[in-house]
Protein backbone atom coordinates (compact mmCIF):
# COMPACT_ATOMS: atom_id res chain seq x y z
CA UNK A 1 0.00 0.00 0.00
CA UNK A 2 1.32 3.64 -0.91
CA UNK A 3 1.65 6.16 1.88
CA UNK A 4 -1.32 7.79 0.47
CA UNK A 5 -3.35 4.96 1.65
CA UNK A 6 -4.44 3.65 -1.71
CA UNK A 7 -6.57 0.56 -1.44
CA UNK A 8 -3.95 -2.36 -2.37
CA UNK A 9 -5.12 -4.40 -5.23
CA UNK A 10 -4.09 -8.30 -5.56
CA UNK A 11 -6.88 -9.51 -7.43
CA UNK A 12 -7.31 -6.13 -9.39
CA UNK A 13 -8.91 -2.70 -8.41
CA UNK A 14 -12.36 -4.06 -9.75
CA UNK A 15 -12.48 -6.83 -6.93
CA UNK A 16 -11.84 -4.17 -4.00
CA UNK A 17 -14.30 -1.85 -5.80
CA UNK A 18 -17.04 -4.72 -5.73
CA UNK A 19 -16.32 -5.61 -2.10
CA UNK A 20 -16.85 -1.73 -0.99
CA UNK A 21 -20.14 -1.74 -2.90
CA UNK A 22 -20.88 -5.02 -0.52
CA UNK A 23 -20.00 -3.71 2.15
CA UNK A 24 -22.15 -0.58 1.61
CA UNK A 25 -25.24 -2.44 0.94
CA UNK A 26 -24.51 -4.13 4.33
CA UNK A 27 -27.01 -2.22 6.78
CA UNK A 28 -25.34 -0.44 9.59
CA UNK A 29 -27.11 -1.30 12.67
CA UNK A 30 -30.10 0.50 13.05
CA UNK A 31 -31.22 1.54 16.85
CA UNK A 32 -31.46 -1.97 19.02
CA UNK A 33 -34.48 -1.54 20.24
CA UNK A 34 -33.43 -2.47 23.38
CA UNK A 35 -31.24 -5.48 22.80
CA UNK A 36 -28.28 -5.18 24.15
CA UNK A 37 -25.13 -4.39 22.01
CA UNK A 38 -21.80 -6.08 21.05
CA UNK A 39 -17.99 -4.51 20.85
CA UNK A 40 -14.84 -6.25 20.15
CA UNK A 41 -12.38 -4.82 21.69
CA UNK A 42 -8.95 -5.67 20.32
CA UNK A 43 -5.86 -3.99 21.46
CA UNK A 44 -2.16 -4.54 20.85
CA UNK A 45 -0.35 -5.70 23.45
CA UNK A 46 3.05 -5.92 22.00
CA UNK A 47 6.11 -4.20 24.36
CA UNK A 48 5.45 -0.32 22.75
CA UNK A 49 1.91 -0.64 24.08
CA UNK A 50 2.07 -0.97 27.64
CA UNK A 51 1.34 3.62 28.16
CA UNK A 52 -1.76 2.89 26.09
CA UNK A 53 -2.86 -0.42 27.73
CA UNK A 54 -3.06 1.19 30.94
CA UNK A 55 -4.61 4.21 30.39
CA UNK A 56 -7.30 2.04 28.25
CA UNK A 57 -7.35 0.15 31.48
CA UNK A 58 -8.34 3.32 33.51
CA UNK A 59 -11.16 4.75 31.10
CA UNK A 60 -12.72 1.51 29.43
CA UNK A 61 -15.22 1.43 32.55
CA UNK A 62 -16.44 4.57 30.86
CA UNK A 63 -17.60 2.59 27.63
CA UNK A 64 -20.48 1.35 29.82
CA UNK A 65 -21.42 4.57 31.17
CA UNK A 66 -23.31 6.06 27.94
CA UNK A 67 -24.99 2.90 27.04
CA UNK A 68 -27.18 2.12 29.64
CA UNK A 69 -30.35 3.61 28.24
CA UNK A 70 -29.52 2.02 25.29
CA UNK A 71 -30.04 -1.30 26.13
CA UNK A 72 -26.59 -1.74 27.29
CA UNK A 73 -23.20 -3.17 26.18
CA UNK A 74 -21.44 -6.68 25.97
CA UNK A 75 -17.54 -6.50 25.58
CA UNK A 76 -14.68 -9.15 24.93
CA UNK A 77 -11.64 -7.98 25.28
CA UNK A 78 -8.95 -9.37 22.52
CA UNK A 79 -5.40 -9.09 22.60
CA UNK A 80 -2.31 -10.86 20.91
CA UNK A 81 1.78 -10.49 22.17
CA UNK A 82 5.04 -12.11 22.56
CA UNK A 83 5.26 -14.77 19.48
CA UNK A 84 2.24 -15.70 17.52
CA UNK A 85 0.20 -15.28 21.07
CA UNK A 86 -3.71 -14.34 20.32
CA UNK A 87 -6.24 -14.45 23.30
CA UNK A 88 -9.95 -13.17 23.90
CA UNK A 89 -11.79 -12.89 26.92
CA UNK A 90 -15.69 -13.95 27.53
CA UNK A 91 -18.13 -11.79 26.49
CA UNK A 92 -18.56 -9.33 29.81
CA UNK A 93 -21.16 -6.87 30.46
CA UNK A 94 -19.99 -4.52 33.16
CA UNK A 95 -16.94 -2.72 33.60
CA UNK A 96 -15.48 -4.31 36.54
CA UNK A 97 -15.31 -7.73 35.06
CA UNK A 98 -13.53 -6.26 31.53
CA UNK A 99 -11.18 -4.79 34.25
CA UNK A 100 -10.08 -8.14 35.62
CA UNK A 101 -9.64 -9.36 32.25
CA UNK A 102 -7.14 -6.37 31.38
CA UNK A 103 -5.43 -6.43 34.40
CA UNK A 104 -4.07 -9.64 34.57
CA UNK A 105 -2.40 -9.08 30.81
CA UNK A 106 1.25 -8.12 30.75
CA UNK A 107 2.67 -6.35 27.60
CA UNK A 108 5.42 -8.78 26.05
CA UNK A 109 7.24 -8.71 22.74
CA UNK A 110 6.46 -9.23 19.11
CA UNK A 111 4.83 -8.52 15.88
CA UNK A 112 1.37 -7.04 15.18
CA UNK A 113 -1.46 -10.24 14.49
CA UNK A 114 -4.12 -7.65 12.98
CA UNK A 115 -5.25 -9.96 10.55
CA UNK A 116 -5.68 -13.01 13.21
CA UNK A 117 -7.64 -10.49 15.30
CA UNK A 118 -10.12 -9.11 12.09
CA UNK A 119 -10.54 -13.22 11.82
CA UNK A 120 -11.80 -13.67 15.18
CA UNK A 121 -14.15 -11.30 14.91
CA UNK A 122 -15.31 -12.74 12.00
CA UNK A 123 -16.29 -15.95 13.16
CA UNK A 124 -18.18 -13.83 16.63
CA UNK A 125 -20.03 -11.84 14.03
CA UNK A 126 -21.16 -15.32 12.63
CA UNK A 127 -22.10 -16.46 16.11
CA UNK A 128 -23.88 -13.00 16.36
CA UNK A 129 -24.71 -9.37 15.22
CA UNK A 130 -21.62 -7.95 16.50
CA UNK A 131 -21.97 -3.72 15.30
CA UNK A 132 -18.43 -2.81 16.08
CA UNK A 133 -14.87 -3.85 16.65
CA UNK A 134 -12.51 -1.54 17.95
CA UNK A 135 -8.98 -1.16 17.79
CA UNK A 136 -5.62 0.30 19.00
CA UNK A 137 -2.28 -0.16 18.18
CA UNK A 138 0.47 2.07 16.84
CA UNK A 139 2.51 -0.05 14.26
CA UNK A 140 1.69 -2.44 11.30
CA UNK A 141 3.87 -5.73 10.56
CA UNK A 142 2.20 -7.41 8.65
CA UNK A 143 1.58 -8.03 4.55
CA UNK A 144 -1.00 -5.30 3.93
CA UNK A 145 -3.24 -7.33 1.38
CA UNK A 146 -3.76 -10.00 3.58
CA UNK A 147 -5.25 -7.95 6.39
CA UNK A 148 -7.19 -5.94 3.80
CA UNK A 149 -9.05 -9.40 2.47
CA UNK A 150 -9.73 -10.33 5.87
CA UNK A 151 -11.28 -6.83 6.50
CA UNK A 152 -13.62 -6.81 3.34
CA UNK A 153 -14.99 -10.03 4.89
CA UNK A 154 -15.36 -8.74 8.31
CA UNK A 155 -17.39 -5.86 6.77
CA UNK A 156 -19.57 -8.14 4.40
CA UNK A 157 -20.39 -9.46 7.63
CA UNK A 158 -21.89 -5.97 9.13
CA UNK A 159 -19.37 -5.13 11.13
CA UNK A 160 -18.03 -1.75 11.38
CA UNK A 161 -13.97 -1.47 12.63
CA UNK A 162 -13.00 1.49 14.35
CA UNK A 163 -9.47 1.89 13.69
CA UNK A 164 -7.51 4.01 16.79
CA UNK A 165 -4.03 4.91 15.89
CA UNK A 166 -1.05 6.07 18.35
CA UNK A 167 1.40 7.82 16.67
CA UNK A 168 2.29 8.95 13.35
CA UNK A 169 3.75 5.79 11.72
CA UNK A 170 2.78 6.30 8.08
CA UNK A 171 2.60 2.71 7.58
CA UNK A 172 -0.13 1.89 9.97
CA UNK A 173 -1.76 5.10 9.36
CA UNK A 174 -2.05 3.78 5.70
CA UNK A 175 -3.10 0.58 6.42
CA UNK A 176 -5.11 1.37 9.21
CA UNK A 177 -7.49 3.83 7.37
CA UNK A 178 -7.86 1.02 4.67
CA UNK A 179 -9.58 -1.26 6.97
CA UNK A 180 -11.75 1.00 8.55
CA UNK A 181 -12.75 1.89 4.84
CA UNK A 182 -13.60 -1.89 3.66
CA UNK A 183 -15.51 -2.35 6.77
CA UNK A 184 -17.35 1.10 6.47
CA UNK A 185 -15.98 2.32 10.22
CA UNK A 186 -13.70 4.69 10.64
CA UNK A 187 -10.05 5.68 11.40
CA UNK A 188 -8.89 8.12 13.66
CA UNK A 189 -5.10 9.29 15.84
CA UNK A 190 -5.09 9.93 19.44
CA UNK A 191 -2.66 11.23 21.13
CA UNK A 192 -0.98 9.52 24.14
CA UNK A 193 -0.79 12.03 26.26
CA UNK A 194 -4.41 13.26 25.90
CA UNK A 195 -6.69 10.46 28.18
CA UNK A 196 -9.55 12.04 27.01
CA UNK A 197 -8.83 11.47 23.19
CA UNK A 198 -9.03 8.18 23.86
CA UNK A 199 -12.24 8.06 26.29
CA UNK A 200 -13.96 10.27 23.94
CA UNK A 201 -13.16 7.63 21.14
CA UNK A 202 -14.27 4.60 22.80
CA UNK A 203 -17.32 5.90 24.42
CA UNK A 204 -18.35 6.87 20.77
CA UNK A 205 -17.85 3.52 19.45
CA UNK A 206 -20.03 1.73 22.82
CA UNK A 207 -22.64 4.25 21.70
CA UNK A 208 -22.54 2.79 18.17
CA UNK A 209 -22.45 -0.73 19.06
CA UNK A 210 -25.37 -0.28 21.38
CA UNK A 211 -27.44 2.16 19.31
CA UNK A 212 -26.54 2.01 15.48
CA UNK A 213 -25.62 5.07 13.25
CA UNK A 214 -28.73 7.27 14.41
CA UNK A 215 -27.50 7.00 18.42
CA UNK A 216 -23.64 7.40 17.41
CA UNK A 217 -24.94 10.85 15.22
CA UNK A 218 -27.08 12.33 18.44
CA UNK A 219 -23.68 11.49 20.22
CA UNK A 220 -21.92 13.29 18.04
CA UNK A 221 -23.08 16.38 18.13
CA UNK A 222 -22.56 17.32 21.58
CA UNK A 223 -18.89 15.64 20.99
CA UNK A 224 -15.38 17.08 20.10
CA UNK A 225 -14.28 17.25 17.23
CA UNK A 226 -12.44 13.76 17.02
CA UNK A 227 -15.85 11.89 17.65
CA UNK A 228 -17.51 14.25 15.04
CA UNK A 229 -14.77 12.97 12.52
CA UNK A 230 -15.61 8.97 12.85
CA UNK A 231 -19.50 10.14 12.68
CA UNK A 232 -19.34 11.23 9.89
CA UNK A 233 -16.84 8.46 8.17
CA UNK A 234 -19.24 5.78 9.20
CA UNK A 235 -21.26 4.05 6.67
């Protein structure tokens, strides 16, 4: 993939045109009606992550708070580290128990396993609706055109990744934007030492999971300008 974030093309520029018209005949989900939502949380938890892991670990309690009314919010946490290590947590639905699960992870060396997480959440989206999929991470190591297949299938399946980059790597950045694009979520950068970027970010996403476009939209307008920007990429 070019800098400029160019969708890569193995099988020809038709075939990733075709999978983005897919994907945006996929409906977004609409408000739940009540039902409660679903979020994948996947973060990176390779040695350069370990500032961001623990400040996710101090505000995710805060992905709950905004999505009581709208029928609430089940979370599994998803993580890979150290070599070829990839491990997801039950499906929780309160804050304390999505704690526990974060807190007993350590940060360890290794590569990036982006397209082993966008597979996972492919076969929960099979088990069930699952809206959203977040994720954070700060690097990319892996070949780009195999995590962009994997992320046109995720988003034939309905679900939506929110793409959270640290830093200003210009590889990830690339990369990063292009799945949000063939899954019709979003991309944006936070910066470390802002918490609230990130809270801001996440509580957006738990809105969307739990409420659909329309909820994430009413968010958005009383939001900065960061959760304004992933409103409006969403499709």
């Amino acid at each position: 993939m070019s800098a400029g974030g160019k969708a890569p093309a193995p099988a020809g520029r038709g075939s990733v045109d075709a999978f983005l018209r897919r994907v945006a005949a996929t409906p977004a989900p609409a408000s739940r009606g009540g039902a409660r939502g679903r979020l994948l949380f996947v973060m990176d938890a390779t040695m350069s992550r370990q500032p961001t892991w623990d400040r996710a670990l101090a505000l995710q309690a805060q992905m709950f708070d905004v999505t009581a009314e709208l029928g609430g919010l089940d979370v599994q946490l998803a993580y890979f580290r150290g070599h070829g290590e990839f491990r997801a947590s039950s499906w929780v639905s309160d804050p304390e128990a999505l704690g526990r699960a974060m807190t007993g992870v350590h940060v360890r060396g290794g590569q990036t396993q982006i397209r082993r997480a966008l597979r996972h959440a492919m076969a929960e989206a099979r088990k069930a609706p699952l809206p959203a999929l977040v994720y954070v991470g700060d690097c990319m190591e892996e070949p780009v055109d195999d995590v962009c297949a994997a992320a046109g299938e995720l988003g034939l399946l309905g679900t939506r990744a929110f793409m959270f980059q640290e830093g200003g790597d210009r590889v990830a950045e690339a990369a990063f934007r292009e799945v949000a694009r063939l899954t019709g979520g979003a991309f944006a950068r936070f910066d470390a030492s802002a918490a609230d970027q990130l809270r801001d970010l996440l509580r957006a996403v738990a809105v969307y999971a739990s409420g659909g476009r329309k909820a994430l939209a009413s968010h958005a307008r009383g939001a900065g300008a960061p959760v304004r920007l992933i409103a409006k990429q969403v499709r």
